[in-house]
C-alpha atoms as a PDB file:
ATOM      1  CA  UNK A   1       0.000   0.000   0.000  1.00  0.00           C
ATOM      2  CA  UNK A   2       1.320   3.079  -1.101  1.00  0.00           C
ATOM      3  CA  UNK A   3       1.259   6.188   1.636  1.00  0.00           C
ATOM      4  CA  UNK A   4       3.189   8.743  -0.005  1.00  0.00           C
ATOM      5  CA  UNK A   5       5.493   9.125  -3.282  1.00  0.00           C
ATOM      6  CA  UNK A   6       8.364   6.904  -2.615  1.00  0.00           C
ATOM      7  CA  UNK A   7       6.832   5.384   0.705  1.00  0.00           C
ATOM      8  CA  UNK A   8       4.849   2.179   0.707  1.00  0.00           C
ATOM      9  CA  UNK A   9       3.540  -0.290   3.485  1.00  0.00           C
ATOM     10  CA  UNK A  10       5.523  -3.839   2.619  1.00  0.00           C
ATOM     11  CA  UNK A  11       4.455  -5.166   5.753  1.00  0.00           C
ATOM     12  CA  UNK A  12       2.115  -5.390   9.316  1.00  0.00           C
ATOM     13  CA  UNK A  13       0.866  -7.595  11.332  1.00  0.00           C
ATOM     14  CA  UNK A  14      -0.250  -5.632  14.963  1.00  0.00           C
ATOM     15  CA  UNK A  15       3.324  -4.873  16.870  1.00  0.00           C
ATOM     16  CA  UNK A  16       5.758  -5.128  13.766  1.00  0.00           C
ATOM     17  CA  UNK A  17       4.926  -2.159  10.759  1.00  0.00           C
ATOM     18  CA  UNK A  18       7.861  -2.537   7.404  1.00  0.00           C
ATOM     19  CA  UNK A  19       7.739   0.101   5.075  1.00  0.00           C
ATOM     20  CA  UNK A  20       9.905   0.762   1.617  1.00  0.00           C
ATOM     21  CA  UNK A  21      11.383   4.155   1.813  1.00  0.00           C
ATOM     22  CA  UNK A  22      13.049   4.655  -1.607  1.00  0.00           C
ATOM     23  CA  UNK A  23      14.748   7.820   0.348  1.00  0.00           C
ATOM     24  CA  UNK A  24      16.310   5.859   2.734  1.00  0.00           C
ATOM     25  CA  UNK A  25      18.275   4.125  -0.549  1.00  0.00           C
ATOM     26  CA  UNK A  26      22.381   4.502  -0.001  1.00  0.00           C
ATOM     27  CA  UNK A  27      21.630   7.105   2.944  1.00  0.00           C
ATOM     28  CA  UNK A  28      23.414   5.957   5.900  1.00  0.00           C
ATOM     29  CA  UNK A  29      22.896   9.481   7.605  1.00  0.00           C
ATOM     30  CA  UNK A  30      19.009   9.585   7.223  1.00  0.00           C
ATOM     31  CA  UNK A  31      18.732   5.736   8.639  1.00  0.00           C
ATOM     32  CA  UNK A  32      20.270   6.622  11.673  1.00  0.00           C
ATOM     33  CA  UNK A  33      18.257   9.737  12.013  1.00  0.00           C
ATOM     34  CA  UNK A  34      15.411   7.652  11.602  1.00  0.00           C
ATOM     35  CA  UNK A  35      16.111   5.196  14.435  1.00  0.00           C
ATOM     36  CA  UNK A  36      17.272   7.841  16.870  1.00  0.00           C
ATOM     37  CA  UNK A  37      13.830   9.792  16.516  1.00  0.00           C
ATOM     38  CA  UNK A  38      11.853   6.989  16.747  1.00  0.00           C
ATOM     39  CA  UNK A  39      13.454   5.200  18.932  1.00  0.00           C
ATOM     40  CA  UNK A  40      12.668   8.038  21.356  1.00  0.00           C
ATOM     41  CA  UNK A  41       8.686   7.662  20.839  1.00  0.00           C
ATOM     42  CA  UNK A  42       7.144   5.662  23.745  1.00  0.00           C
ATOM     43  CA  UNK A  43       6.160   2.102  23.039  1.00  0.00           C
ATOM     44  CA  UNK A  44       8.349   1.629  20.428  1.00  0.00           C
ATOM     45  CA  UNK A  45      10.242  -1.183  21.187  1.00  0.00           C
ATOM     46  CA  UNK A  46      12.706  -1.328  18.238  1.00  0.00           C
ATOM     47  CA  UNK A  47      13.411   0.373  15.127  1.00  0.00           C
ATOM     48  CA  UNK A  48      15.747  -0.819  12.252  1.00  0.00           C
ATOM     49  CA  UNK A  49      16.415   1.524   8.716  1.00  0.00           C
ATOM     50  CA  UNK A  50      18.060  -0.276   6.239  1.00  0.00           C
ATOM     51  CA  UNK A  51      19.814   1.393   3.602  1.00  0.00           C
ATOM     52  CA  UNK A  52      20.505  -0.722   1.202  1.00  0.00           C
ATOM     53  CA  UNK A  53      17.554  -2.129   1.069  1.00  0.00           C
ATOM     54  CA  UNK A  54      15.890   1.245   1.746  1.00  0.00           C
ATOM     55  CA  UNK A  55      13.383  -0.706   4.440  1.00  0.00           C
ATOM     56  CA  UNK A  56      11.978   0.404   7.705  1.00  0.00           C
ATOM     57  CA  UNK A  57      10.684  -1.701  10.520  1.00  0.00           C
ATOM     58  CA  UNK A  58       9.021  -0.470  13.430  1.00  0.00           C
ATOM     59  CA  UNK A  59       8.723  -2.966  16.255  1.00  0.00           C
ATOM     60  CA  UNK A  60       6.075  -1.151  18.729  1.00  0.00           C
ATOM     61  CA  UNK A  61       3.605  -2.098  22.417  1.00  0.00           C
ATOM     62  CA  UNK A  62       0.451  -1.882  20.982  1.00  0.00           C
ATOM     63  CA  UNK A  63      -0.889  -0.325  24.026  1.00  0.00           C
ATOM     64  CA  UNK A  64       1.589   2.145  24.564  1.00  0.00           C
ATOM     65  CA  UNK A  65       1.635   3.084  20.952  1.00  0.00           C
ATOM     66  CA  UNK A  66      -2.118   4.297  20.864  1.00  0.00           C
ATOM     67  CA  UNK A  67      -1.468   6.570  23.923  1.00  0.00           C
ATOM     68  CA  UNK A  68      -2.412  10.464  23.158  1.00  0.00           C
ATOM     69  CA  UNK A  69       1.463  11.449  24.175  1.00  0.00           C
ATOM     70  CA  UNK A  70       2.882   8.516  22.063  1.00  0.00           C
ATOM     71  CA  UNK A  71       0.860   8.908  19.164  1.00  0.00           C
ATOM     72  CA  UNK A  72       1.457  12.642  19.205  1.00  0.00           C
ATOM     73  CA  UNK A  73       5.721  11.943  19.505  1.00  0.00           C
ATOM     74  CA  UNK A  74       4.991   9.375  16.815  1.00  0.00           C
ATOM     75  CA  UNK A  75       3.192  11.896  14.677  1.00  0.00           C
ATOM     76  CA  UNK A  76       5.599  14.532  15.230  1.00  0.00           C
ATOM     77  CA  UNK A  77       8.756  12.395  14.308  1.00  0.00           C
ATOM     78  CA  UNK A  78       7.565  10.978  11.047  1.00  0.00           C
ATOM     79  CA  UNK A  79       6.753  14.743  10.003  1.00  0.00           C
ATOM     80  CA  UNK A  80      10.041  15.666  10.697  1.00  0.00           C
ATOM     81  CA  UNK A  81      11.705  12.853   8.665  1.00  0.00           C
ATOM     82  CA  UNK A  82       9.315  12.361   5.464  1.00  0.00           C
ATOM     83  CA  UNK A  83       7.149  15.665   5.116  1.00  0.00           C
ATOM     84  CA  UNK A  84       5.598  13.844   1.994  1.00  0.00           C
ATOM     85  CA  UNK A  85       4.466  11.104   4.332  1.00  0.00           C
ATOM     86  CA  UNK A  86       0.565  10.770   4.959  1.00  0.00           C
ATOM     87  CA  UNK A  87       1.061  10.508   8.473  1.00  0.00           C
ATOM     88  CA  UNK A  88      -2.261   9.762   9.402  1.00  0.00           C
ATOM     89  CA  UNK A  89      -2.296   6.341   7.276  1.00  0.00           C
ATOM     90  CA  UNK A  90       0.654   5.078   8.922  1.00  0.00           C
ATOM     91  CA  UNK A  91      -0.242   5.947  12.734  1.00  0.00           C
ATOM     92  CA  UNK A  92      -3.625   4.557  12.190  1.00  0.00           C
ATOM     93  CA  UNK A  93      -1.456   1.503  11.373  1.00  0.00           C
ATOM     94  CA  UNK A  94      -0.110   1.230  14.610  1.00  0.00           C
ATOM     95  CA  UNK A  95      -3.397   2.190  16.718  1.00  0.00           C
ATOM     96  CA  UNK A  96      -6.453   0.326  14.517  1.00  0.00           C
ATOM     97  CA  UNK A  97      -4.520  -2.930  15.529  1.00  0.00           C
END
């Protein structure tokens, strides 16, 4: 599923999200950003960015996840690091679980 240009769901099951983010491709520098911002959100449990295989995955506590403080963090990270990103697909990835 497609969520922005360049972004795409490859993967979920409820605790474990993998996306394709072409950007991430040969960038070294933006897939460590991406695990030290997320990494920081509350109830996420594990993040790994990939670039050479330009993959994301997003181990998370369910629970913790859907919190108003977490999902707000959560919301305000991926903004930071993909502006195209349709934000509100992917978090309602991690809370409609």
């Amino acid at each position: 599923m497609k969520i922005a240009e360049g972004i795409k769901v490859s993967s979920f099951i409820p605790g474990r999200l993998r996306l394709k983010v072409n950007e991430l491709h040969d960038n070294p520098e933006l897939a460590e950003q991406v695990e030290r911002k997320l990494s920081g959100v509350a109830g996420v449990k594990g993040v790994q960015a990939n670039p050479v295989s330009a993959s994301l995955l997003v181990k998370y506590d369910r629970k913790t996840i859907a919190e108003a403080h977490a999902v707000e963090a959560l919301s305000k990270a991926l903004k930071a690091l993909f502006p195209q990103l349709d934000v509100d697909a992917v978090i309602s990835r991690f809370i409609d679980t």
